[in-house]
Protein backbone atom coordinates (compact mmCIF):
# COMPACT_ATOMS: atom_id res chain seq x y z
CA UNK A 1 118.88 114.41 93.03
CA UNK A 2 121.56 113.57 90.10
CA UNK A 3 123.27 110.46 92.21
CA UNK A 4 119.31 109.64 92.97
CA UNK A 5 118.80 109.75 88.79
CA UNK A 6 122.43 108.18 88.52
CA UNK A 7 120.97 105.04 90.03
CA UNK A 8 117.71 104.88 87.94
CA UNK A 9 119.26 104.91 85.45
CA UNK A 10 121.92 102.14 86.72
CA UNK A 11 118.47 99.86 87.20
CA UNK A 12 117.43 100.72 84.31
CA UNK A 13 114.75 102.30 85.44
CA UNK A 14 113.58 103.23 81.29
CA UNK A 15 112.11 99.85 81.80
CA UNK A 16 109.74 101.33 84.86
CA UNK A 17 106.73 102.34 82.99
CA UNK A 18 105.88 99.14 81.93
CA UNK A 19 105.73 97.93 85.56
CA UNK A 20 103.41 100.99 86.02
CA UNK A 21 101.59 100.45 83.40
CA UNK A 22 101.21 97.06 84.39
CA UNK A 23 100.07 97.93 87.80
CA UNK A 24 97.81 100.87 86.51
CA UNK A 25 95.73 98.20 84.66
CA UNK A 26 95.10 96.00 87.55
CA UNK A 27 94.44 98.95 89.84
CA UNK A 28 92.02 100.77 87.76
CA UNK A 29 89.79 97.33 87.45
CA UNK A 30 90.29 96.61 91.57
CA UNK A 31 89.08 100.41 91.78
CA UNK A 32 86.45 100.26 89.71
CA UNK A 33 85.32 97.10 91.51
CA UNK A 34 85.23 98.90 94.67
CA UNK A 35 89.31 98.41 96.01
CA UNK A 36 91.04 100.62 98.54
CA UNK A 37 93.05 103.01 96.80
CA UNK A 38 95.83 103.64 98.92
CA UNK A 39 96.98 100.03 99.75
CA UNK A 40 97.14 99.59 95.72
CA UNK A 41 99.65 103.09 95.16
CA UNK A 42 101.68 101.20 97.94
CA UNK A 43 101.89 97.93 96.13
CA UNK A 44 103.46 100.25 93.12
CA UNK A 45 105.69 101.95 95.30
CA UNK A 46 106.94 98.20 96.24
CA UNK A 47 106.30 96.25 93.11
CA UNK A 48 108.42 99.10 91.31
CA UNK A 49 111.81 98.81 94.07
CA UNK A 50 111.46 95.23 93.65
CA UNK A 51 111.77 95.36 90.10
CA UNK A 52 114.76 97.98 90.36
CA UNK A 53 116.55 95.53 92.94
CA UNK A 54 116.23 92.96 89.87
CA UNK A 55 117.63 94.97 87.23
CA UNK A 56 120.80 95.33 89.27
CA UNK A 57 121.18 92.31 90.63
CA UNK A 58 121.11 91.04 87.16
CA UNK A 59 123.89 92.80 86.08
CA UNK A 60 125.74 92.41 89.50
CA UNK A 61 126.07 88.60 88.89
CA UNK A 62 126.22 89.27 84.71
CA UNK A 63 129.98 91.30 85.53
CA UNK A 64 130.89 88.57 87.77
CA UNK A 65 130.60 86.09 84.60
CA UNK A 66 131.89 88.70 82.28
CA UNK A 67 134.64 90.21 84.46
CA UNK A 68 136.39 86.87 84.78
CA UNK A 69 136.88 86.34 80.66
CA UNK A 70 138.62 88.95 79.42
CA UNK A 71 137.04 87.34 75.81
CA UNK A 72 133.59 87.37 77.10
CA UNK A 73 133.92 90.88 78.59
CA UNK A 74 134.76 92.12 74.91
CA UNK A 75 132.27 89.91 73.02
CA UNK A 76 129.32 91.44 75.53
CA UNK A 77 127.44 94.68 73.64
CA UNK A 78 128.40 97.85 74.82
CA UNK A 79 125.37 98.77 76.85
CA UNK A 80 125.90 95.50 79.21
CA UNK A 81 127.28 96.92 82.53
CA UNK A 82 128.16 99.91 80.99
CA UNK A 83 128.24 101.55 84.49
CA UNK A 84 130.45 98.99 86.43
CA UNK A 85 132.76 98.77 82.93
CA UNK A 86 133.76 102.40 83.12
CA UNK A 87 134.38 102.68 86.54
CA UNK A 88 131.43 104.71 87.68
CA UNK A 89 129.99 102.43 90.64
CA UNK A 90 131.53 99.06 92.34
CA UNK A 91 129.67 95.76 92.81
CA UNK A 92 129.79 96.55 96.88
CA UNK A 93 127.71 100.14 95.54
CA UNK A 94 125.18 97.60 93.47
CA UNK A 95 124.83 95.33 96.20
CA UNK A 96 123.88 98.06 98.61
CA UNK A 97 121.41 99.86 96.19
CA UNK A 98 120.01 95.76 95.62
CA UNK A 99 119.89 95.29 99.65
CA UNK A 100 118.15 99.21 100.38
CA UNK A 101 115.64 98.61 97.46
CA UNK A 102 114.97 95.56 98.69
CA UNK A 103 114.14 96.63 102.26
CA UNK A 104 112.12 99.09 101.78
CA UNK A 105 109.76 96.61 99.04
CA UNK A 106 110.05 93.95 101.81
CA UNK A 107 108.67 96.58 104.59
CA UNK A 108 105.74 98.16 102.38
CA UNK A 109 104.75 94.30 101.91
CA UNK A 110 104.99 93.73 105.80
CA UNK A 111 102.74 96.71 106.50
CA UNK A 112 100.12 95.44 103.82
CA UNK A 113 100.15 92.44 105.65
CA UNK A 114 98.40 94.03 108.26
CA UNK A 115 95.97 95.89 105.96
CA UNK A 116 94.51 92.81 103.77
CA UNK A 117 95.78 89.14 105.24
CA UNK A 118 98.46 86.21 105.36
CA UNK A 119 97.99 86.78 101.42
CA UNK A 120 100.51 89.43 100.81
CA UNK A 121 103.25 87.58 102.84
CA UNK A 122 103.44 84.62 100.32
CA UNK A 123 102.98 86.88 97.93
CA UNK A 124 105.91 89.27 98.89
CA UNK A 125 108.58 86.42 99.74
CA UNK A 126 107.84 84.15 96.78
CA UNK A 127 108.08 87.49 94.35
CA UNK A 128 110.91 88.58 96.10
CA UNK A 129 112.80 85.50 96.12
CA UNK A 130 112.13 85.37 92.34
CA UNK A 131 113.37 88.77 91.76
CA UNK A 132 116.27 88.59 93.57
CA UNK A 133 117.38 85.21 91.78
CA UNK A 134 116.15 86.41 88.22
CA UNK A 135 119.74 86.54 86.85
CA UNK A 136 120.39 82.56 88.41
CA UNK A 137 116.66 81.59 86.60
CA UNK A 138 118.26 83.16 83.04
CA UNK A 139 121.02 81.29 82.98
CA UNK A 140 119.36 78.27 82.72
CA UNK A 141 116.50 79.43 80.48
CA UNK A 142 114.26 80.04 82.85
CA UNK A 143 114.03 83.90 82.31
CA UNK A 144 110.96 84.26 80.36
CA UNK A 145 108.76 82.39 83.02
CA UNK A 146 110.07 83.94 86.11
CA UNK A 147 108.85 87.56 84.23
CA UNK A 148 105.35 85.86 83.81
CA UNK A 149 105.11 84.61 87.23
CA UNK A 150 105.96 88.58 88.79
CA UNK A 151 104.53 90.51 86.49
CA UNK A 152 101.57 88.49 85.77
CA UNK A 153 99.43 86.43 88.29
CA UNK A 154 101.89 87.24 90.87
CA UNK A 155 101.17 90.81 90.55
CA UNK A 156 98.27 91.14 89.11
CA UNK A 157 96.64 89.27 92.37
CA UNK A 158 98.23 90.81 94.28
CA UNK A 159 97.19 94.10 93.45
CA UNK A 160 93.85 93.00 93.27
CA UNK A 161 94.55 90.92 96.77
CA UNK A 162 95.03 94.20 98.34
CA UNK A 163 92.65 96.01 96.71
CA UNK A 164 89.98 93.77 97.57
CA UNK A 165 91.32 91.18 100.22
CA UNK A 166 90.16 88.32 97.31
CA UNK A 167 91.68 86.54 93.99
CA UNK A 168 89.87 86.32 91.14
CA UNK A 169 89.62 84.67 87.86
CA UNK A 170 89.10 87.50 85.51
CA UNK A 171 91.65 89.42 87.41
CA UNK A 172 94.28 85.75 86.78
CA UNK A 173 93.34 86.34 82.61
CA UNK A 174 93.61 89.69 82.33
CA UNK A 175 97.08 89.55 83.69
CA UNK A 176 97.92 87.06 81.09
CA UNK A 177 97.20 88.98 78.84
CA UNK A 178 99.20 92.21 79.86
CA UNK A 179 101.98 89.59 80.73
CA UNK A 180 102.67 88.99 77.48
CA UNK A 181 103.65 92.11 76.08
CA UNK A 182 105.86 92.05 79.14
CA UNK A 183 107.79 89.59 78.16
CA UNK A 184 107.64 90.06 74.63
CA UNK A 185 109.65 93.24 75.95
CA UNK A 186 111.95 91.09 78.12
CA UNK A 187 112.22 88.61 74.92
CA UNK A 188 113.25 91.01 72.63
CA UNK A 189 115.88 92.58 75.19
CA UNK A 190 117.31 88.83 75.02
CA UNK A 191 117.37 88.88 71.21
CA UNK A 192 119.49 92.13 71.30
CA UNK A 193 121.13 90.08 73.52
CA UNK A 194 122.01 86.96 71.97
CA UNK A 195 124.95 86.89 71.17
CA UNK A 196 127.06 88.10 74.27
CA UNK A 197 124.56 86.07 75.93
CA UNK A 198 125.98 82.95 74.27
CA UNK A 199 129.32 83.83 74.55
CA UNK A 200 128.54 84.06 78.36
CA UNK A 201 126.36 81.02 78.42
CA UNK A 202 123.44 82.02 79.25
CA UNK A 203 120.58 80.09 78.52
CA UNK A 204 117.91 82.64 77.48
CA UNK A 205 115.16 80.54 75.98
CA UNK A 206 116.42 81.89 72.52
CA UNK A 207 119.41 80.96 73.12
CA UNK A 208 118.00 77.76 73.55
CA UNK A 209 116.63 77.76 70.13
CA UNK A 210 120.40 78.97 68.60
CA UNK A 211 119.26 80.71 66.02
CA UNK A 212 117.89 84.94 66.23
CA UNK A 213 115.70 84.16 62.97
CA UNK A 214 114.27 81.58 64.01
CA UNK A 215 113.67 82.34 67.33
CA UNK A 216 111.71 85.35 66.07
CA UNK A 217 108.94 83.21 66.24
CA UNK A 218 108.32 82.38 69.53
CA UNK A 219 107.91 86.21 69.93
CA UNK A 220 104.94 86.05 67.45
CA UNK A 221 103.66 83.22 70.07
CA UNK A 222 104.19 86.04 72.68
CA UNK A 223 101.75 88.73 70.92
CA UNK A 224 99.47 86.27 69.68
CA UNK A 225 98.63 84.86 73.23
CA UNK A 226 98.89 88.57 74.21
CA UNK A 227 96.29 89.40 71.65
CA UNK A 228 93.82 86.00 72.48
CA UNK A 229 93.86 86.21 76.11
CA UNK A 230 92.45 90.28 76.04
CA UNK A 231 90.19 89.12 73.83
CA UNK A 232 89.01 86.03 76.13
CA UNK A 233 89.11 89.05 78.75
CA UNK A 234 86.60 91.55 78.00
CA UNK A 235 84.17 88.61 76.49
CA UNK A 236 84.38 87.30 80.53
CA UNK A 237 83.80 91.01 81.39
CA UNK A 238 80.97 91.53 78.52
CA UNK A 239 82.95 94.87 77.46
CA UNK A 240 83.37 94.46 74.10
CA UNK A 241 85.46 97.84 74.25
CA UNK A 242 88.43 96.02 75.29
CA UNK A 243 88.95 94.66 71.64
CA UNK A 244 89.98 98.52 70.66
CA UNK A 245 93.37 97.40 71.83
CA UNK A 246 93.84 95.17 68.55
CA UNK A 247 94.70 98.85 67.39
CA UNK A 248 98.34 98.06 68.64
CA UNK A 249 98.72 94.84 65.78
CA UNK A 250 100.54 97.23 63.34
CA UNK A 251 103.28 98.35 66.23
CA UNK A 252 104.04 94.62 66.73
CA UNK A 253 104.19 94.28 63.21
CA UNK A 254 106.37 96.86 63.31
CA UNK A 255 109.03 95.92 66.08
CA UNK A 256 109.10 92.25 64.29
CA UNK A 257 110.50 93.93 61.43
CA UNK A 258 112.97 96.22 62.96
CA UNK A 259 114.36 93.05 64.92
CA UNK A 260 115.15 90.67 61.97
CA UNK A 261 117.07 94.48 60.70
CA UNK A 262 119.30 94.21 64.09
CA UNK A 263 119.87 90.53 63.10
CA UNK A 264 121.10 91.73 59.99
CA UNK A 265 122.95 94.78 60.68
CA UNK A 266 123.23 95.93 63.84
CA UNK A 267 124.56 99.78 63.08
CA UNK A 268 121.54 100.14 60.78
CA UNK A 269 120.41 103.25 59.81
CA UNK A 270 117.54 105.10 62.08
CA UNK A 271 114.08 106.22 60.68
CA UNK A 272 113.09 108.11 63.65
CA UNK A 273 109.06 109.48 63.36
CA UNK A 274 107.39 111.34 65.97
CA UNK A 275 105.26 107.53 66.93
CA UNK A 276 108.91 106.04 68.05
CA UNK A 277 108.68 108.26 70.83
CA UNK A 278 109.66 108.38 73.89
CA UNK A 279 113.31 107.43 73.23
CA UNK A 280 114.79 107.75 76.69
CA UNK A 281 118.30 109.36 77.27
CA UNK A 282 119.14 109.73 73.73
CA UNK A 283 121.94 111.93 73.63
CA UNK A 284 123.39 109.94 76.22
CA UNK A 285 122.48 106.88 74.10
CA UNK A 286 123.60 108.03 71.01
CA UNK A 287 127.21 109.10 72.33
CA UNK A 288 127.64 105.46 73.44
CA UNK A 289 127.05 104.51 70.06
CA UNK A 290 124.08 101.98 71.42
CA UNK A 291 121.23 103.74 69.51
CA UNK A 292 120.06 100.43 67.71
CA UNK A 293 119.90 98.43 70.07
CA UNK A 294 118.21 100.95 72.67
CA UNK A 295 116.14 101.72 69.73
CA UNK A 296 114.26 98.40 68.64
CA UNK A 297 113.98 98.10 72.63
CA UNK A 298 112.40 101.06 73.09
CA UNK A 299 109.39 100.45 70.43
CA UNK A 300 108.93 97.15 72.09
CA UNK A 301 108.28 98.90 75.76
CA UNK A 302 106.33 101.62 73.94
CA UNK A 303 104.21 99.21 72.17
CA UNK A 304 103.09 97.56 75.88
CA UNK A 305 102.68 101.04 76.94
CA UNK A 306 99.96 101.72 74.31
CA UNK A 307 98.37 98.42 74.72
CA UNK A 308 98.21 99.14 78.37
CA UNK A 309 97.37 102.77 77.42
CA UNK A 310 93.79 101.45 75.35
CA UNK A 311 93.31 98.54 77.64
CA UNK A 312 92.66 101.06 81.18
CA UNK A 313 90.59 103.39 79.42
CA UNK A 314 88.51 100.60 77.28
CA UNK A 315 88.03 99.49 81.31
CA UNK A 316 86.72 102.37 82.46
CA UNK A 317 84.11 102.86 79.95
């Protein structure tokens, strides 16, 4: 159990929930509209190994950038590769966690093939392919619409595919909408980011736009679109409900703010209140003197949780 935690962690696996959450929105409409229940919990199961195989195979080829620049290896923020930088796995370990992970998501996708149609095969090689090569997509800016591609319509239908054995239209906004917040998360991850990134040369689309302040804004476009598209959403769906989750504004307010602070100083003092919670591993956090940076992260995941949180139950009502 503690090597099996050992390697969540490794994949970051504090990014998990909003997968789930992602997943749980989908699922509960499919369900509601009549989808089979148990081929959607083994789309999570898959979707969710997938995304773990990502997270390391994103840092596997990061340290192989890193590891050969003694300068960029230094310039990169503590938490990047922490667990390959202190000795505690090898990149042979990560590529055997990326090539089980991915087995296992490939096979669940094989044996929904046979459940619901030719669908989920596309669907399960083009996603995989995408998740695998996330880290080769960043480096050239293309980061931010890989992310959309798997964790919206890619997903979203695909869920609903199995579900239902159809696509749908309501189904392709409403994961535009979740999408967003998604990577909003991702975008903000880059922006904590930004400058190891550059000194690695990535090119995260804010790294694209060279400058953190100014590249804020594009993560205003994020919410905003996030924000329209839910609307759009339940006025398709005639449940007016939906528009409860405009309740989340003030947390995206919020993370805005604590952002351009990072910019500024990134040891800056913590405010913690009982609404930043969950802060994941923070002992652990705080003794590798990351708590900032984990910290504006984590209200950025926690505000797509609550959106996510408001948007299933304004569905079931």
């Amino acid at each position: 159990m503690e090597k099996f935690i050992f390697w969540l962690n490794c994949s970051r696996a504090f990014a998990l929930p909003l997968t789930i959450m992602s997943w749980l929105v989908v699922f509960l409409f499919s369900l509601k509209a009549g989808g089979n229940f148990l081929n959607g919990l083994l789309a999570l199961i898959g979707i969710s190994l997938a995304h773990l195989a990502g997270n390391l195979a994103d840092d596997y080829i990061d340290y192989g950038i890193l590891s050969k620049d003694e300068k960029l290896m230094n310039s990169a923020v503590r938490s990047k590769c922490c667990y390959i930088r202190d000795g505690s796995v090898t990149l042979d370990d990560i590529l055997k966690m990326i090539v089980l992970f991915s087995s296992i998501a490939l096979l669940i996708g094989v044996f929904l093939f046979f459940r619901s149609g030719i669908g989920v095969i596309w669907l399960t090689i083009l996603g995989g392919i995408l998740t695998i090569s996330y880290a080769k997509f960043s480096m050239v800016g293309l980061s931010e619409v890989v992310i959309g591609l798997l964790f919206g319509p890619f997903m979203f239908e695909g869920v609903y595919y199995v579900m239902k054995k159809a696509f749908s239209y309501e189904v392709f906004i409403l994961s535009i909408a979740v999408v967003m917040f998604t990577l909003a998360f991702l975008y903000v991850h880059t922006l904590l980011d930004f400058d190891s990134d550059q000194t690695s040369y990535k090119r995260t689309l804010c790294c694209r736009v060279g400058d953190k302040n100014r590249a804020l804004i594009i993560l205003i476009i994020f919410y905003i679109l996030g924000y329209l598209s839910v609307g759009y959403f339940g006025f398709l769906i005639k449940n007016y409900v939906i528009y409860f989750t405009f309740l989340t504004v003030p947390i995206a307010i919020n993370v805005f703010k604590l952002i351009k602070k990072y910019n500024e100083d990134k040891l800056f003092k913590l405010h913690i209140n009982w609404w930043n919670l969950p802060l994941d591993n923070w002992e652990t956090i705080k003794k590798q003197g990351t708590e900032t940076f984990y910290f504006v992260l984590f209200q950025a995941r926690n505000l797509m949780m609550w959106f996510c949180v408001i948007l299933c139950i304004c569905i079931l009502l």
